[in-house]
C-alpha atoms as a PDB file:
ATOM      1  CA  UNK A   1      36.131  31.691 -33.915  1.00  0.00           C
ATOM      2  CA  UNK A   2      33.197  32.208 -36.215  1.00  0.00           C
ATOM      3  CA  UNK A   3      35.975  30.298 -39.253  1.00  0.00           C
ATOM      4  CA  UNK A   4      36.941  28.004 -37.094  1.00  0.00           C
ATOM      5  CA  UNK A   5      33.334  26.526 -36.520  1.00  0.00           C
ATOM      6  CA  UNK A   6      32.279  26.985 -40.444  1.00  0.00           C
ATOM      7  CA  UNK A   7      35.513  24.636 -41.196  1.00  0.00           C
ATOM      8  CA  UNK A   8      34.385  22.139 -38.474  1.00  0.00           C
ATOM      9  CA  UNK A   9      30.963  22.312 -39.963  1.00  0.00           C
ATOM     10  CA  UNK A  10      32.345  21.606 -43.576  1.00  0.00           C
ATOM     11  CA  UNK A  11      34.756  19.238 -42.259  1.00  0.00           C
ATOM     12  CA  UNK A  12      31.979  17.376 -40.216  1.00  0.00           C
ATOM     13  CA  UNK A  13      29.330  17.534 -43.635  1.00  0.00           C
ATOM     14  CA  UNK A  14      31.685  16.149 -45.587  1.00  0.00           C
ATOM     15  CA  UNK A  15      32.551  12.999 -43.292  1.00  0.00           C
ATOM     16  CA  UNK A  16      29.066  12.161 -42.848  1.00  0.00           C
ATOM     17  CA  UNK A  17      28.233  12.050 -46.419  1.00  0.00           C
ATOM     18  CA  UNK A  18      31.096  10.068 -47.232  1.00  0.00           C
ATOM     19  CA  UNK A  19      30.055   7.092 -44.580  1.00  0.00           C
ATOM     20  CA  UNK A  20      26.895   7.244 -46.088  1.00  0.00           C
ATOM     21  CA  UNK A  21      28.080   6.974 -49.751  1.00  0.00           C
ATOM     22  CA  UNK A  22      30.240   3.987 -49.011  1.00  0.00           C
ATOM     23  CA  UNK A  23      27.972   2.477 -47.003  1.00  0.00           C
ATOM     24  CA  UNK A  24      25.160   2.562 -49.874  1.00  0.00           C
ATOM     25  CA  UNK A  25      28.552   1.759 -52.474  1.00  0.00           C
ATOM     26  CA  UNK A  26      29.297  -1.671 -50.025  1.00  0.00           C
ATOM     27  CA  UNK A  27      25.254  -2.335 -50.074  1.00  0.00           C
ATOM     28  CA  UNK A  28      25.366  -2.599 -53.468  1.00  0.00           C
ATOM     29  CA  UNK A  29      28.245  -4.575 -53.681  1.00  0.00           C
ATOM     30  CA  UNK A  30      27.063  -6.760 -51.705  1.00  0.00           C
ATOM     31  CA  UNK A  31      23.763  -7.521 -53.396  1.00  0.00           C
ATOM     32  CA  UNK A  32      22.311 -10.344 -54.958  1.00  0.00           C
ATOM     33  CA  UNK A  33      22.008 -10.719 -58.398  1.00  0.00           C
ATOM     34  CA  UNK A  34      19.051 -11.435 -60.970  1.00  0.00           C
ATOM     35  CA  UNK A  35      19.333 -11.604 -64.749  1.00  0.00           C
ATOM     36  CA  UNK A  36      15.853 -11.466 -65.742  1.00  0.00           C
ATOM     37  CA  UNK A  37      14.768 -13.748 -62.864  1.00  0.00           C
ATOM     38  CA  UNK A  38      17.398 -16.301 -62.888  1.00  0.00           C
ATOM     39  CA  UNK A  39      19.891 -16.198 -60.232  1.00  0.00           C
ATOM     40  CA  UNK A  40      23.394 -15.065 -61.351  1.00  0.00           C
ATOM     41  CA  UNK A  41      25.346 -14.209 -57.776  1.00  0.00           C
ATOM     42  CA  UNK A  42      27.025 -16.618 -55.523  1.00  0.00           C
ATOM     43  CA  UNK A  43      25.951 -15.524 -52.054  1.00  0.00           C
ATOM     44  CA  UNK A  44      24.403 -19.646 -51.777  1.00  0.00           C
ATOM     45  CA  UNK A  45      26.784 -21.750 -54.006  1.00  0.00           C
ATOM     46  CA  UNK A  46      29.101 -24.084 -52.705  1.00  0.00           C
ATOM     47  CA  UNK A  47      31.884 -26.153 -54.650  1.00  0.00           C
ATOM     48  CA  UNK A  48      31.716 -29.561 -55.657  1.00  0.00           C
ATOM     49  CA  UNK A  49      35.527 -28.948 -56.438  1.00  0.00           C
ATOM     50  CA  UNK A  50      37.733 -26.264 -56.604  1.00  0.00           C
ATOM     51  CA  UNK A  51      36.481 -24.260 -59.497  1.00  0.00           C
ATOM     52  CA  UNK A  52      33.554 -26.191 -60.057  1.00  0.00           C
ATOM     53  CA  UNK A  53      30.028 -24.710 -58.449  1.00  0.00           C
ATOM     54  CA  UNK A  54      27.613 -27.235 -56.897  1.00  0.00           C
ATOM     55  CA  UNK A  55      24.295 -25.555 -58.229  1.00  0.00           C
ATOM     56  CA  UNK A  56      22.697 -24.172 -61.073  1.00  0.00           C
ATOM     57  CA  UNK A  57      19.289 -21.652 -61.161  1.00  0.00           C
ATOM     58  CA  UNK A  58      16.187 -21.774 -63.099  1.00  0.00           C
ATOM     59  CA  UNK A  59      13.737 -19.018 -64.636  1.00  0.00           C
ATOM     60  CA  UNK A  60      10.287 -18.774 -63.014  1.00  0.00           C
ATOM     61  CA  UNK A  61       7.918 -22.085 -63.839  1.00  0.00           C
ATOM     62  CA  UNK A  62      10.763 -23.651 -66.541  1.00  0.00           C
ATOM     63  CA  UNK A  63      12.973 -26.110 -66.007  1.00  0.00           C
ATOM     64  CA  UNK A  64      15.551 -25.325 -69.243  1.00  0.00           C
ATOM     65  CA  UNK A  65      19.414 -25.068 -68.575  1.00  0.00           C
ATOM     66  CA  UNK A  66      20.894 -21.249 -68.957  1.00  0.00           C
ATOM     67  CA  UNK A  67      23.550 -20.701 -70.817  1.00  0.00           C
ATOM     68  CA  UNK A  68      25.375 -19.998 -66.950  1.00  0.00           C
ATOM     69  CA  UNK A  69      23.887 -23.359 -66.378  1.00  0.00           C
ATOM     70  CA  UNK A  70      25.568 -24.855 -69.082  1.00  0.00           C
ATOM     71  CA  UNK A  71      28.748 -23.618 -68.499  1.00  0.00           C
ATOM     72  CA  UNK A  72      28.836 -24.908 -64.710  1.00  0.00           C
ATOM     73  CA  UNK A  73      27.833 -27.967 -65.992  1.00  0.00           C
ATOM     74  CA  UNK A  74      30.252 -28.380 -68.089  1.00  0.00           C
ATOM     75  CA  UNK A  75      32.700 -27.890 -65.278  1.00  0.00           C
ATOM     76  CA  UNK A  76      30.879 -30.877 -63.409  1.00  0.00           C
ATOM     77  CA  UNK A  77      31.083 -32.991 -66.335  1.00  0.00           C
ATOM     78  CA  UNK A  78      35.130 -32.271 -66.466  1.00  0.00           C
ATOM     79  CA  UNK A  79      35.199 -33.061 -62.586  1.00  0.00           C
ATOM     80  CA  UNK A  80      33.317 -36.407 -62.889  1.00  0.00           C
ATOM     81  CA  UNK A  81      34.736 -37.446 -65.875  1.00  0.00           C
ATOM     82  CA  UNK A  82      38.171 -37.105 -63.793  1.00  0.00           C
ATOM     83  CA  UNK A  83      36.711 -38.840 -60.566  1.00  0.00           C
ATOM     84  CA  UNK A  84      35.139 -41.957 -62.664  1.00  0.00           C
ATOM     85  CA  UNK A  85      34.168 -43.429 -58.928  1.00  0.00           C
ATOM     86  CA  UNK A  86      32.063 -40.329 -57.645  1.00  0.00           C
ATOM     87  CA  UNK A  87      28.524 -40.832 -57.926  1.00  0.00           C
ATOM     88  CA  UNK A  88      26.006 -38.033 -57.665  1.00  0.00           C
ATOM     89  CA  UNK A  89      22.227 -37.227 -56.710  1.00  0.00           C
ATOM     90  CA  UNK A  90      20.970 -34.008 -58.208  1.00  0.00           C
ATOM     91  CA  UNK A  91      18.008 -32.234 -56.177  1.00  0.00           C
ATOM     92  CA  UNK A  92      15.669 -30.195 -57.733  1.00  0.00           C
ATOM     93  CA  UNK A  93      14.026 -27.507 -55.950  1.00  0.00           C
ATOM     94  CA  UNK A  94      11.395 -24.887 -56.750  1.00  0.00           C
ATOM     95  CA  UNK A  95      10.673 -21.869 -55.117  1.00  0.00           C
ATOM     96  CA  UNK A  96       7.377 -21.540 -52.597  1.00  0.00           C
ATOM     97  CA  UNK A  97       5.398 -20.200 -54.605  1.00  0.00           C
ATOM     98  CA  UNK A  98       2.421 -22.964 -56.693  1.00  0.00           C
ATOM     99  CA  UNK A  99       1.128 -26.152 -54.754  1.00  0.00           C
ATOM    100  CA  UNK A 100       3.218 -28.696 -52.865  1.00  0.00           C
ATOM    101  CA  UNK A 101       2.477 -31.127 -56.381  1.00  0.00           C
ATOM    102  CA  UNK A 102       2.941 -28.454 -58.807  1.00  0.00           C
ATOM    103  CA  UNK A 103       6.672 -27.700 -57.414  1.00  0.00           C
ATOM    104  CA  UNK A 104       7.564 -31.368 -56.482  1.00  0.00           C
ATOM    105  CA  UNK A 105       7.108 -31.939 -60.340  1.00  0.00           C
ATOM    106  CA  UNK A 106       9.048 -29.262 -61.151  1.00  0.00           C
ATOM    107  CA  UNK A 107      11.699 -29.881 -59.220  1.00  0.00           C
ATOM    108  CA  UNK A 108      11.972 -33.324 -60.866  1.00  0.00           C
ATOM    109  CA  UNK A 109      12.002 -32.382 -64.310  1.00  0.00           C
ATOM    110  CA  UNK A 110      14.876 -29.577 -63.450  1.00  0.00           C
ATOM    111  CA  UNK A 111      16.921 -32.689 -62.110  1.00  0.00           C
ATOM    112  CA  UNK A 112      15.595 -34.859 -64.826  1.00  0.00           C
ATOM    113  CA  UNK A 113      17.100 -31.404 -67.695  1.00  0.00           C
ATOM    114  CA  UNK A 114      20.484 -31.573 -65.953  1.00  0.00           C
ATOM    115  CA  UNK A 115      20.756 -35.597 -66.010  1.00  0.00           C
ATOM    116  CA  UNK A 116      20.040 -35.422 -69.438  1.00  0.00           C
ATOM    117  CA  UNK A 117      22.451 -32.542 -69.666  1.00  0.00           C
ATOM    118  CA  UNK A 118      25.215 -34.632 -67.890  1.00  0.00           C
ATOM    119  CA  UNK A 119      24.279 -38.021 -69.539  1.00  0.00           C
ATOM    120  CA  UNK A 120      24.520 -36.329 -73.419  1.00  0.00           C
ATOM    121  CA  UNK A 121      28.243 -35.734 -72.344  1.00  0.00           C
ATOM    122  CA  UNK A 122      29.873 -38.885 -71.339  1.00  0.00           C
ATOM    123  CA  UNK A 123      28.068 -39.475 -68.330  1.00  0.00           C
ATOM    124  CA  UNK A 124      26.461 -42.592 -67.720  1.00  0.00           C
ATOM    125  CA  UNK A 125      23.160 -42.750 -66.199  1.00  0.00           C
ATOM    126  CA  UNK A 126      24.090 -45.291 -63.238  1.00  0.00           C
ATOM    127  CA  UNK A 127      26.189 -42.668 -62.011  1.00  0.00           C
ATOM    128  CA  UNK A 128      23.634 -40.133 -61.514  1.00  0.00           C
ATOM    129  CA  UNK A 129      20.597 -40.518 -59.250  1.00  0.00           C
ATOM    130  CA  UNK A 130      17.336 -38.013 -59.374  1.00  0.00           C
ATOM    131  CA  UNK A 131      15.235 -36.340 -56.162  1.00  0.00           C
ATOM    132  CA  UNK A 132      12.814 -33.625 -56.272  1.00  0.00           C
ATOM    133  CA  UNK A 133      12.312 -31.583 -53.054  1.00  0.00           C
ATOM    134  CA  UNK A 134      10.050 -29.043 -54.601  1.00  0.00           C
ATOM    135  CA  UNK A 135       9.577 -26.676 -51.995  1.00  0.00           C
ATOM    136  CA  UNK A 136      10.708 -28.013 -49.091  1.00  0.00           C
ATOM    137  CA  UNK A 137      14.030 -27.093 -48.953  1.00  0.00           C
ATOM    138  CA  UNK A 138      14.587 -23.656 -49.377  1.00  0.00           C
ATOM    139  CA  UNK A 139      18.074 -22.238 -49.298  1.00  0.00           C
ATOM    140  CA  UNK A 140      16.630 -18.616 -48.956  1.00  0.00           C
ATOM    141  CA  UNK A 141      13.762 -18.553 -46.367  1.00  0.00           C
ATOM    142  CA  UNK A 142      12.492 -15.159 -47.334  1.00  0.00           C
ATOM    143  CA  UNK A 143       9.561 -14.439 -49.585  1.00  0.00           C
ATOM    144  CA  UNK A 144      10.987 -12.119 -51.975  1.00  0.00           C
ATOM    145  CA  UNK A 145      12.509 -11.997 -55.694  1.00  0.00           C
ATOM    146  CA  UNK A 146      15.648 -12.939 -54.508  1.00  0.00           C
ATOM    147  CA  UNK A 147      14.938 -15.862 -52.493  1.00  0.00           C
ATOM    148  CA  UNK A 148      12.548 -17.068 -55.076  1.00  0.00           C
ATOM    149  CA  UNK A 149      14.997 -16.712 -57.827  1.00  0.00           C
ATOM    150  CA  UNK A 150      18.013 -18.562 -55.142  1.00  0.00           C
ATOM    151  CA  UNK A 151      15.575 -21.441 -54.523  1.00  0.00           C
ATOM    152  CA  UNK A 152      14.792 -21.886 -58.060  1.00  0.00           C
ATOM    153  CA  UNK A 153      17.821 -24.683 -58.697  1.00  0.00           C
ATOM    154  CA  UNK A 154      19.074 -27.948 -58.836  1.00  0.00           C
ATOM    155  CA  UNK A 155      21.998 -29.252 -57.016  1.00  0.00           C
ATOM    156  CA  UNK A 156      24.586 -31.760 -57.399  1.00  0.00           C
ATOM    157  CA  UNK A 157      25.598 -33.727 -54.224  1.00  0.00           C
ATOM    158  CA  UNK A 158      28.737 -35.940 -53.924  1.00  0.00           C
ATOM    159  CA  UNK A 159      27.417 -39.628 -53.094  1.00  0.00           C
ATOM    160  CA  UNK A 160      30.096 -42.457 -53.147  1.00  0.00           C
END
């Protein structure tokens, strides 16, 4: 009898701790992403396309393209380049933190970067419109790294 519980014992130990290791294993998983503190997951892009994200992220206070950046801009290129009648507005957003003038600004001139991204190849300008929302628009509510580094971007929206 005195067996019989030890095994149960082991048996039950041994369950327990592996729920708990894939739970912490699917956590992880599951995480969002920062590469220094640009965004890199894709828990909050959508597609313009198939293939072709809608968004692209921005380090702390800077409004330069990543080399991600650049290569999902180059996929938007390729899809309006093939759809010569779409017409887009790209928002730029900042996270919450710095004044309501500081981040509209900001927001702006990461619009203004991928324009001139988009424009330098083969897009004309009359096809692309500019908005900053600053910090109005948050995709990520919370006040943490993550959300920060999520609402640091500039989207492209489909206008016809």
């Amino acid at each position: 009898m005195k067996k019989i519980a030890t095994l149960l014992l082991v048996l039950a130990s041994t369950l327990i701790v592996s729920c708990t290791t894939q739970q912490a294993t699917t956590q992880q998983a599951t995480a969002p992403q920062i590469d220094g503190d640009i965004y890199i997951g894709n828990e909050t892009i959508k597609y313009l396309a198939d293939g072709v994200p809608d968004r692209i992220f921005f380090a702390t206070n800077k409004y330069n393209i990543s080399s991600k950046g650049t290569e999902t801009l180059l996929k938007q290129v390729n899809y309006l380049k093939n759809n010569p009648n779409l017409n887009v507005t790209l928002e730029g957003h900042a996270d919450e933190r710095g004044t309501r003038e500081y981040n509209l600004a900001l927001g702006e001139k990461r619009a203004t970067a991928v324009k001139d991204y988009l424009m330098a190849n083969g897009l004309a300008s009359n096809r692309i419109n500019v908005v900053s929302y600053g910090k109005e628009r948050p995709v990520n509510p919370a006040s943490n790294a993550i959300a920060w580094s999520q609402n640091r971007r500039t989207v492209t929206v489909k206008i016809n």
